[in-house]
N, C-alpha and C. Protein backbone atom coordinates (compact mmCIF):
# COMPACT_ATOMS: atom_id res chain seq x y z
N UNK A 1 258.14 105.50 168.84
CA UNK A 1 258.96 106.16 167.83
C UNK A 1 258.74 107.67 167.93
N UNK A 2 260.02 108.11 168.18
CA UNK A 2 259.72 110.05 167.72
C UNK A 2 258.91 110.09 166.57
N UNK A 3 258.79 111.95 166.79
CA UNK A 3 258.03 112.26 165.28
C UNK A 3 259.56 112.54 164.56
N UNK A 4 260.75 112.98 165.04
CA UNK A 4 261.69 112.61 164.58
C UNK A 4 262.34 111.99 163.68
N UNK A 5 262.12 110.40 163.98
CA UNK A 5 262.97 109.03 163.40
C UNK A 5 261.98 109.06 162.55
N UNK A 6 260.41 109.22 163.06
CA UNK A 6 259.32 108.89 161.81
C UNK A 6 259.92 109.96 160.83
N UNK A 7 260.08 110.76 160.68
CA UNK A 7 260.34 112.01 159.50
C UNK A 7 261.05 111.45 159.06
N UNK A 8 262.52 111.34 159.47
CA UNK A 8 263.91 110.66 159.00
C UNK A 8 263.17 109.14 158.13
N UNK A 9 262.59 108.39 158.99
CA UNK A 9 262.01 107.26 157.98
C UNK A 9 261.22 107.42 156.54
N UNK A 10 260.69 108.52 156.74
CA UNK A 10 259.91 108.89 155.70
C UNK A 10 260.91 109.40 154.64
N UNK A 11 261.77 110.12 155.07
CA UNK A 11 262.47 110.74 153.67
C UNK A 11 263.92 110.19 153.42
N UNK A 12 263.98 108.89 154.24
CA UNK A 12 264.96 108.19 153.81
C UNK A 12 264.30 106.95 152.57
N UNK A 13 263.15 106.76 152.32
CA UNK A 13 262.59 106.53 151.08
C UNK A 13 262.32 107.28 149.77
N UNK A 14 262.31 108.48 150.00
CA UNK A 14 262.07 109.37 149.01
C UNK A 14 261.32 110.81 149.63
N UNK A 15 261.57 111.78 148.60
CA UNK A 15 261.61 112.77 148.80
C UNK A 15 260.10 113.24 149.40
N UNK A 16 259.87 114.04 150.26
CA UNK A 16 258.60 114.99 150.42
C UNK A 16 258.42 116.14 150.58
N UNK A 17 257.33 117.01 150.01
CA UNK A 17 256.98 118.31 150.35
C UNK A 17 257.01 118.12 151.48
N UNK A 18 257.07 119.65 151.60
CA UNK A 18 256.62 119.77 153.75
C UNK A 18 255.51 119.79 153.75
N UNK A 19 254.23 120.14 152.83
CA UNK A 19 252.82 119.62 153.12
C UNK A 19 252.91 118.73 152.93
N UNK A 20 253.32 117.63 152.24
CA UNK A 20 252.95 116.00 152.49
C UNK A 20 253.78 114.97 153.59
N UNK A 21 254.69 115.98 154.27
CA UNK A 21 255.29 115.16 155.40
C UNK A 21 254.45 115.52 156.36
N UNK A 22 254.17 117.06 156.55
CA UNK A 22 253.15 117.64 158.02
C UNK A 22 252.45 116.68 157.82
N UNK A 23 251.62 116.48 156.77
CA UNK A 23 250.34 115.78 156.59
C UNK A 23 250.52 113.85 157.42
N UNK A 24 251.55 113.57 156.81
CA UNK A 24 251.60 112.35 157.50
C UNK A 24 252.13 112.29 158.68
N UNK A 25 253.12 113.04 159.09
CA UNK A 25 253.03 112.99 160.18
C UNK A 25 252.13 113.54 161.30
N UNK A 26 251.30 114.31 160.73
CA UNK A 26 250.12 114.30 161.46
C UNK A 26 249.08 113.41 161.46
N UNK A 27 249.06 112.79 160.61
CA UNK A 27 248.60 111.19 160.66
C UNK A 27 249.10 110.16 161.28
N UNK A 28 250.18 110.47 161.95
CA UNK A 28 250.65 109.14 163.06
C UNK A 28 250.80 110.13 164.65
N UNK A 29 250.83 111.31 164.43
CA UNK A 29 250.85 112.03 165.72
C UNK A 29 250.05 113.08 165.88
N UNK A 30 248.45 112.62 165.92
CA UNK A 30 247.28 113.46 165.81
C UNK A 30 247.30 114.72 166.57
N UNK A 31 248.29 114.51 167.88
CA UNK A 31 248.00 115.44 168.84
C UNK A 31 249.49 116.21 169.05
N UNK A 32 250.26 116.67 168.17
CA UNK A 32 251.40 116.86 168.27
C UNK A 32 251.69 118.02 167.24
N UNK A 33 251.19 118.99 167.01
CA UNK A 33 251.07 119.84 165.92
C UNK A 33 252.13 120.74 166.00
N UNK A 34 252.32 121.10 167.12
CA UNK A 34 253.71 122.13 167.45
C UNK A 34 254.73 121.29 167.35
N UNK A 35 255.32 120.16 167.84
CA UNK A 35 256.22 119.57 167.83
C UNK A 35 256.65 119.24 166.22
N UNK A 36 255.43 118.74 165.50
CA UNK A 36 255.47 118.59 164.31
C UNK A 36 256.69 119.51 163.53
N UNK A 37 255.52 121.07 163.45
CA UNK A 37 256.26 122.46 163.13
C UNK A 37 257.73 122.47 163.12
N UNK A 38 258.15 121.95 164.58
CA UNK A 38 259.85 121.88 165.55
C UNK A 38 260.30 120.91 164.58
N UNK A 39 260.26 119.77 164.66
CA UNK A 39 260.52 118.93 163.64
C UNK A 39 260.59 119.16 161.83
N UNK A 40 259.82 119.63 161.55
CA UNK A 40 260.22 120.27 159.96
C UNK A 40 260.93 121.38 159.94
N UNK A 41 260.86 122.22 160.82
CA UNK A 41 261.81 123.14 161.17
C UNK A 41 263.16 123.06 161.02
N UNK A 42 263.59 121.99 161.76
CA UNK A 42 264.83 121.29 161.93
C UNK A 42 265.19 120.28 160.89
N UNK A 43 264.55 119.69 160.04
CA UNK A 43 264.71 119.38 158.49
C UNK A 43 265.09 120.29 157.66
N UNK A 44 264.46 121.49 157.58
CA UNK A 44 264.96 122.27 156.94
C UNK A 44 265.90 122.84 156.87
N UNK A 45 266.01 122.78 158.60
CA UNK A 45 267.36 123.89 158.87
C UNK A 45 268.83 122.86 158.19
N UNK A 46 268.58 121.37 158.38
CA UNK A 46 269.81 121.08 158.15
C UNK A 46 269.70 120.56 156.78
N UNK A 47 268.82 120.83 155.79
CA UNK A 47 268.97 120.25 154.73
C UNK A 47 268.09 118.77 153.96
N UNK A 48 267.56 118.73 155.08
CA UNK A 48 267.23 117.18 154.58
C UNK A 48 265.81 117.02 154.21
N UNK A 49 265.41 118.16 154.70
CA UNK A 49 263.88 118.18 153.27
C UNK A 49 263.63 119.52 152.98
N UNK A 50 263.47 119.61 151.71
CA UNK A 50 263.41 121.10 150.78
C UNK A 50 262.14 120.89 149.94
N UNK A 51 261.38 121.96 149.82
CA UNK A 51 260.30 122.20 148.74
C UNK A 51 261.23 122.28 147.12
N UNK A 52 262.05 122.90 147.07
CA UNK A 52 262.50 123.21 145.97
C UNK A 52 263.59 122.29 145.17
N UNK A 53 263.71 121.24 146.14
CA UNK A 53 264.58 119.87 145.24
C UNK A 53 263.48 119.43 145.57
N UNK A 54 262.50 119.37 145.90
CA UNK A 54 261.24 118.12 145.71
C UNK A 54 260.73 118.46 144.60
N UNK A 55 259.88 119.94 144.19
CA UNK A 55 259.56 120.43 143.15
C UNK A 55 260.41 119.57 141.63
N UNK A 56 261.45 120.06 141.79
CA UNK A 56 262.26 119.83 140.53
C UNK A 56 262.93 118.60 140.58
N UNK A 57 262.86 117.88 141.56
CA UNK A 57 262.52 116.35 141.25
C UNK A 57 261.08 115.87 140.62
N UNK A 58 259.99 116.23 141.23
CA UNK A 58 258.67 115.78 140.92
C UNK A 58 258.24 116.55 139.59
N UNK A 59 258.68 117.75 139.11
CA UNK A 59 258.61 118.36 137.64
C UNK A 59 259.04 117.47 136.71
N UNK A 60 260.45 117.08 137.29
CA UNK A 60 261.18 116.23 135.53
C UNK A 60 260.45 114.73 135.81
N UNK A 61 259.77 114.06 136.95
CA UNK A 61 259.22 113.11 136.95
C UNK A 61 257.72 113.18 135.93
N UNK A 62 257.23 114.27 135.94
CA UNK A 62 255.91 114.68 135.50
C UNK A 62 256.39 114.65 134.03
N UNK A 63 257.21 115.50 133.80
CA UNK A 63 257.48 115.48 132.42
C UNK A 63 258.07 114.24 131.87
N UNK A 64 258.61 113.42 132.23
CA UNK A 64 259.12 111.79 131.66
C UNK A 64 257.56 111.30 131.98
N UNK A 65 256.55 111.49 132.67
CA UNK A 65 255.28 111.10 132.48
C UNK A 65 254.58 111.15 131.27
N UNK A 66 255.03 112.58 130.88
CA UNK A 66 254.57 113.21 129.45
C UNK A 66 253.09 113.82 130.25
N UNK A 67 252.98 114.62 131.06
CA UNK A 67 251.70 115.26 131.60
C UNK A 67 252.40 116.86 131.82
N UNK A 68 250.91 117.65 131.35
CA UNK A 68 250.81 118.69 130.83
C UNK A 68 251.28 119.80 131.60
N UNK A 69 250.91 121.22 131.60
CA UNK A 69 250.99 122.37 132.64
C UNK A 69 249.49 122.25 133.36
N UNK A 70 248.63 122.18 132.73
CA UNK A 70 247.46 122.14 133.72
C UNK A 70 247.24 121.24 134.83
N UNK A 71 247.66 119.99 134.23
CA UNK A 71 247.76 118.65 135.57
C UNK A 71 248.70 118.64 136.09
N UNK A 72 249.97 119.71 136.00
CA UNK A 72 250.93 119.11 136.95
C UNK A 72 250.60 120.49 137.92
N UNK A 73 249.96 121.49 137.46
CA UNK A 73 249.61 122.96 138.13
C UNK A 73 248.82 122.05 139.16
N UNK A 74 247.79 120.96 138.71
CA UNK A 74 246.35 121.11 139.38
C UNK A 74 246.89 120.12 140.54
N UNK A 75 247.99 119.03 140.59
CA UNK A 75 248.69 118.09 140.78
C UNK A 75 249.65 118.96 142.38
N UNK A 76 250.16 120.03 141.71
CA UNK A 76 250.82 120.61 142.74
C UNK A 76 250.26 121.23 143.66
N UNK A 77 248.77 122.16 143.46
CA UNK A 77 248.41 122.07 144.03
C UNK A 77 247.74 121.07 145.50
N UNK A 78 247.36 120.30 144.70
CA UNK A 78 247.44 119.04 146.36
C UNK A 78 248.29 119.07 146.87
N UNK A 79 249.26 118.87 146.35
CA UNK A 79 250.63 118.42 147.02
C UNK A 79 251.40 119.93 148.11
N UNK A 80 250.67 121.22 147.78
CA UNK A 80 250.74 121.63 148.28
C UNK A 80 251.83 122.47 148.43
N UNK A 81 252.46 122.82 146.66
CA UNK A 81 253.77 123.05 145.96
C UNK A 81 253.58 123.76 145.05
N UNK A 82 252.76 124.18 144.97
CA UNK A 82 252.19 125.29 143.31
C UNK A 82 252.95 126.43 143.89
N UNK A 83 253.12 127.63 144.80
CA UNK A 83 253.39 128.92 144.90
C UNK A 83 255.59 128.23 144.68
N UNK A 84 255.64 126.87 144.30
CA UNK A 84 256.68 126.97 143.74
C UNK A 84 256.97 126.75 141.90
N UNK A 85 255.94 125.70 141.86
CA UNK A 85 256.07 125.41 140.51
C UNK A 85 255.93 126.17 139.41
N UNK A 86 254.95 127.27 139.38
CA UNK A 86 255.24 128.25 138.06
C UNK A 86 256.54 128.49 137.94
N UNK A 87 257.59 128.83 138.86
CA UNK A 87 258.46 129.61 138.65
C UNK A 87 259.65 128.41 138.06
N UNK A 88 259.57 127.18 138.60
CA UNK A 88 260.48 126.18 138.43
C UNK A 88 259.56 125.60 136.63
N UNK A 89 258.48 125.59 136.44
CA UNK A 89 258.16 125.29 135.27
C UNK A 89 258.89 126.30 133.85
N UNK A 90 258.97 127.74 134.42
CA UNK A 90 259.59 128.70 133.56
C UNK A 90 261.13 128.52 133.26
N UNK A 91 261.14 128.02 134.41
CA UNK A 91 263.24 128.14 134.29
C UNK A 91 263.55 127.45 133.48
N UNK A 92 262.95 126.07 132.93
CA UNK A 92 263.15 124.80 132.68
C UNK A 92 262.92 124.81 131.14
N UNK A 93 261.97 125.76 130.66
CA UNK A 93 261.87 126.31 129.80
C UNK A 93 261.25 125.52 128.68
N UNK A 94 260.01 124.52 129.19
CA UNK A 94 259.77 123.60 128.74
C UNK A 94 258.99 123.82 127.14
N UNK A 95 259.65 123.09 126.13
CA UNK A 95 258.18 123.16 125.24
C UNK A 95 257.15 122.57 125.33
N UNK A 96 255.98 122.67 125.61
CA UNK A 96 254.85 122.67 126.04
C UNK A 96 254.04 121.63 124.69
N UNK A 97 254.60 122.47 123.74
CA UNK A 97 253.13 121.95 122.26
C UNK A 97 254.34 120.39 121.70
N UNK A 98 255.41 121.01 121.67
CA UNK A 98 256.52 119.48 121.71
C UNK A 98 256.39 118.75 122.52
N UNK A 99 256.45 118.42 123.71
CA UNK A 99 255.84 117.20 124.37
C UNK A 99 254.44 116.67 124.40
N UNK A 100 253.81 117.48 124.16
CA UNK A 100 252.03 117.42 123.85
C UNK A 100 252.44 116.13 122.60
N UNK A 101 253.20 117.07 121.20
CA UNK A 101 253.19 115.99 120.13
C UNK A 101 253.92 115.22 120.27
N UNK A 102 255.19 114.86 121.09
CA UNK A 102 255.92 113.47 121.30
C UNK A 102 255.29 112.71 122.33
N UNK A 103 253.95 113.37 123.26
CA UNK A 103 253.47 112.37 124.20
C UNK A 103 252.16 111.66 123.43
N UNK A 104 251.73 112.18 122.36
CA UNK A 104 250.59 111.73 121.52
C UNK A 104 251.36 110.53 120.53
N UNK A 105 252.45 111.12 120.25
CA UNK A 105 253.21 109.60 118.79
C UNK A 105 252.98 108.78 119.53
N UNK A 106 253.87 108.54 120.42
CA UNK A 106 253.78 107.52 121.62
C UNK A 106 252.43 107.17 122.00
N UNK A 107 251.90 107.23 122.07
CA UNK A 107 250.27 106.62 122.41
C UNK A 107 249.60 106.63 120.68
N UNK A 108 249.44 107.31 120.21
CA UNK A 108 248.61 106.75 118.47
C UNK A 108 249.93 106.64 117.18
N UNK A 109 249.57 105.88 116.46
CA UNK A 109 250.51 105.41 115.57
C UNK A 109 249.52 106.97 113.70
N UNK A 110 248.53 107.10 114.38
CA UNK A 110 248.08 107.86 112.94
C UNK A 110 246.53 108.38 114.57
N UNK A 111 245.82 109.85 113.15
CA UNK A 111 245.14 110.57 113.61
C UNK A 111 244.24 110.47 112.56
N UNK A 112 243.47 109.61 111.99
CA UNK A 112 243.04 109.84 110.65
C UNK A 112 241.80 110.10 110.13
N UNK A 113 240.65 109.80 111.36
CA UNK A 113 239.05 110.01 111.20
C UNK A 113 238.92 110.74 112.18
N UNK A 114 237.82 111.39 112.37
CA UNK A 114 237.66 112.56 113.57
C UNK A 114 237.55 111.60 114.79
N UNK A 115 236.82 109.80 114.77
CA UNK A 115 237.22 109.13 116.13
C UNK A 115 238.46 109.09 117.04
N UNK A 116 239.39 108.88 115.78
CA UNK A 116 240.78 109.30 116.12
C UNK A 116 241.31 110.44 116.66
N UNK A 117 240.75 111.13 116.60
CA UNK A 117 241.17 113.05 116.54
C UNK A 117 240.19 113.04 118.04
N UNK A 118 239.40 112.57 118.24
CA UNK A 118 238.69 112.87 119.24
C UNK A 118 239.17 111.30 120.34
N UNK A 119 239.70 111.18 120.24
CA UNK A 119 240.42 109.81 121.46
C UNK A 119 241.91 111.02 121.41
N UNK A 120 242.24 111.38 120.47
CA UNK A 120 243.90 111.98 120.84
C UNK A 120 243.56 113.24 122.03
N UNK A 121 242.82 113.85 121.12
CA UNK A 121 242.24 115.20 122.56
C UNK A 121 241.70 114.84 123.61
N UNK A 122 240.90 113.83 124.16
CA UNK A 122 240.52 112.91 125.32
C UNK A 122 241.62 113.01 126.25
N UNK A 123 242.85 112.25 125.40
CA UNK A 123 244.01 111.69 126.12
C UNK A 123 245.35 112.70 126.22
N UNK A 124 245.34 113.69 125.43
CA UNK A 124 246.28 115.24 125.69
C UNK A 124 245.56 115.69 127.12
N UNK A 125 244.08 115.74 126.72
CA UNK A 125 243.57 116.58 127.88
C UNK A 125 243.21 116.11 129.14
N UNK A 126 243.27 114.63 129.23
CA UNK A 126 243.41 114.21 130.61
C UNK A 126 244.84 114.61 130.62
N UNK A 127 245.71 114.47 130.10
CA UNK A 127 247.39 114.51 130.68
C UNK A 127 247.43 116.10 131.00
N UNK A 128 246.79 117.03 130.15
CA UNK A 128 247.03 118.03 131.01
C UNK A 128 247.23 118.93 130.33
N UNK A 129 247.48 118.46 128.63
CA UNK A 129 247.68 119.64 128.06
C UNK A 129 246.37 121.20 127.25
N UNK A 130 246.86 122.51 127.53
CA UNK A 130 245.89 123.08 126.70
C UNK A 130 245.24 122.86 125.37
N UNK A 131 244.01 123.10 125.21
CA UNK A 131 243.14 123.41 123.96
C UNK A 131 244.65 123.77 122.58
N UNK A 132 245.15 124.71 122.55
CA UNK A 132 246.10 124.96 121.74
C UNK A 132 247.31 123.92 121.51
N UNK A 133 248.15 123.52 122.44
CA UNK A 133 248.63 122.59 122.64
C UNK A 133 248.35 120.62 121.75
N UNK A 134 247.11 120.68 121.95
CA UNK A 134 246.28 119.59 121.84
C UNK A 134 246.15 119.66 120.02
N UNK A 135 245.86 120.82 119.92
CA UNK A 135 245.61 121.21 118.14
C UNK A 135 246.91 120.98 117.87
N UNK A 136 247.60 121.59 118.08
CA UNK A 136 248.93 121.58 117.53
C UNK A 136 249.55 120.13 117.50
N UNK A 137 249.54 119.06 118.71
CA UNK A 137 250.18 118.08 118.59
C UNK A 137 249.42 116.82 117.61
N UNK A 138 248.08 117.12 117.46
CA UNK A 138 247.13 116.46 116.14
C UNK A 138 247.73 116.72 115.26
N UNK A 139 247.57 117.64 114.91
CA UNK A 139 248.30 118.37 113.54
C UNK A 139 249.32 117.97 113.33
N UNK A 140 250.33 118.41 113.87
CA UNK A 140 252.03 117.44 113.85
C UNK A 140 251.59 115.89 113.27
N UNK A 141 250.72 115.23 114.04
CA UNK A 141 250.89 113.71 113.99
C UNK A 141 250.16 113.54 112.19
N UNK A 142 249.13 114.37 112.45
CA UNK A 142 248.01 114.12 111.24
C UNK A 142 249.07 114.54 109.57
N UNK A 143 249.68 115.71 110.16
CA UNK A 143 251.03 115.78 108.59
C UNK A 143 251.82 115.37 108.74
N UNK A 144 252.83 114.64 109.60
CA UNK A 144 253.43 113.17 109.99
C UNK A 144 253.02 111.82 109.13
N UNK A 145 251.82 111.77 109.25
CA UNK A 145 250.77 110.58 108.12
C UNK A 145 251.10 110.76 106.92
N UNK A 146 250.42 112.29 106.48
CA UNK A 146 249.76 112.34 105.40
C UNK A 146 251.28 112.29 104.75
N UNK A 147 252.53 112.95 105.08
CA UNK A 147 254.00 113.34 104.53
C UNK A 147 254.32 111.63 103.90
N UNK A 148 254.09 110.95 104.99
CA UNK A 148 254.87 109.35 104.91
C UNK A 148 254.24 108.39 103.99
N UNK A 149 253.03 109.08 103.15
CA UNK A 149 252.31 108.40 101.90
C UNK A 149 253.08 108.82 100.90
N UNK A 150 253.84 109.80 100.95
CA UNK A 150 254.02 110.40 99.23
C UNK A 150 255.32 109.69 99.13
């Protein structure tokens, strides 16, 4: 098999950065590094793999994840897509502390003892969101509660 048809195979499943295609295809053609280059080269040139529809495919995927700016920053980095994503995270114009608190409803039904309050920030801050962020979407949920007693 070319490194060619392999590329074409690869992104006729779904989309890839060009660091995560080099990468595999340097994993099936250890010794082929220039050709590689020639080959993404020629993806690019005609369209058929882009950093910047992968980005903003894999952004609105992150965000229907409900994961934060820090994990999808720390996320892109691997992937080897960060010197695109700040700029595609800005355009998009995301609220940040609003999905924090609609990705927390969705996972706790109430915030009501500090165990609670301390499992919600656990689970904001693995997903990714900031210290501020994290306060704010407690808060929302915790006067959400307290509103739906009176």
């Amino acid at each position: 098999m070319s490194i060619w048809n392999a590329a074409l195979g690869l992104l006729a499943r779904r989309e890839y950065s060009q660091h995560e295609l080099k990468s595999k295809l340097s994993g099936k053609f250890p010794d082929s590094g220039e050709e590689i280059e020639q080959v993404l080269a020629r993806l690019i040139d005609q369209g058929l793999q882009s950093d910047e529809r992968y980005v903003d495919m894999w952004l609105n995927s992150q965000i229907e994840k409900g994961r934060g700016p820090v994990r999808i920053t720390y996320d892109a980095r691997q992937k080897g897509i960060a010197h695109l994503m700040e700029s595609a995270m800005q355009a998009k114009n995301i609220d940040w502390f609003e999905l924090a608190a609609a990705c927390l409803q969705r996972k706790f039904s109430a915030v009501a003892d500090q165990k609670e309050k301390a499992r919600a920030y656990r689970f904001l801050s693995y997903r990714g969101f900031n210290p501020d962020m994290i306060r704010y979407a407690v808060e929302q949920l915790s006067t959400s509660d307290s509103s739906s007693f009176h």
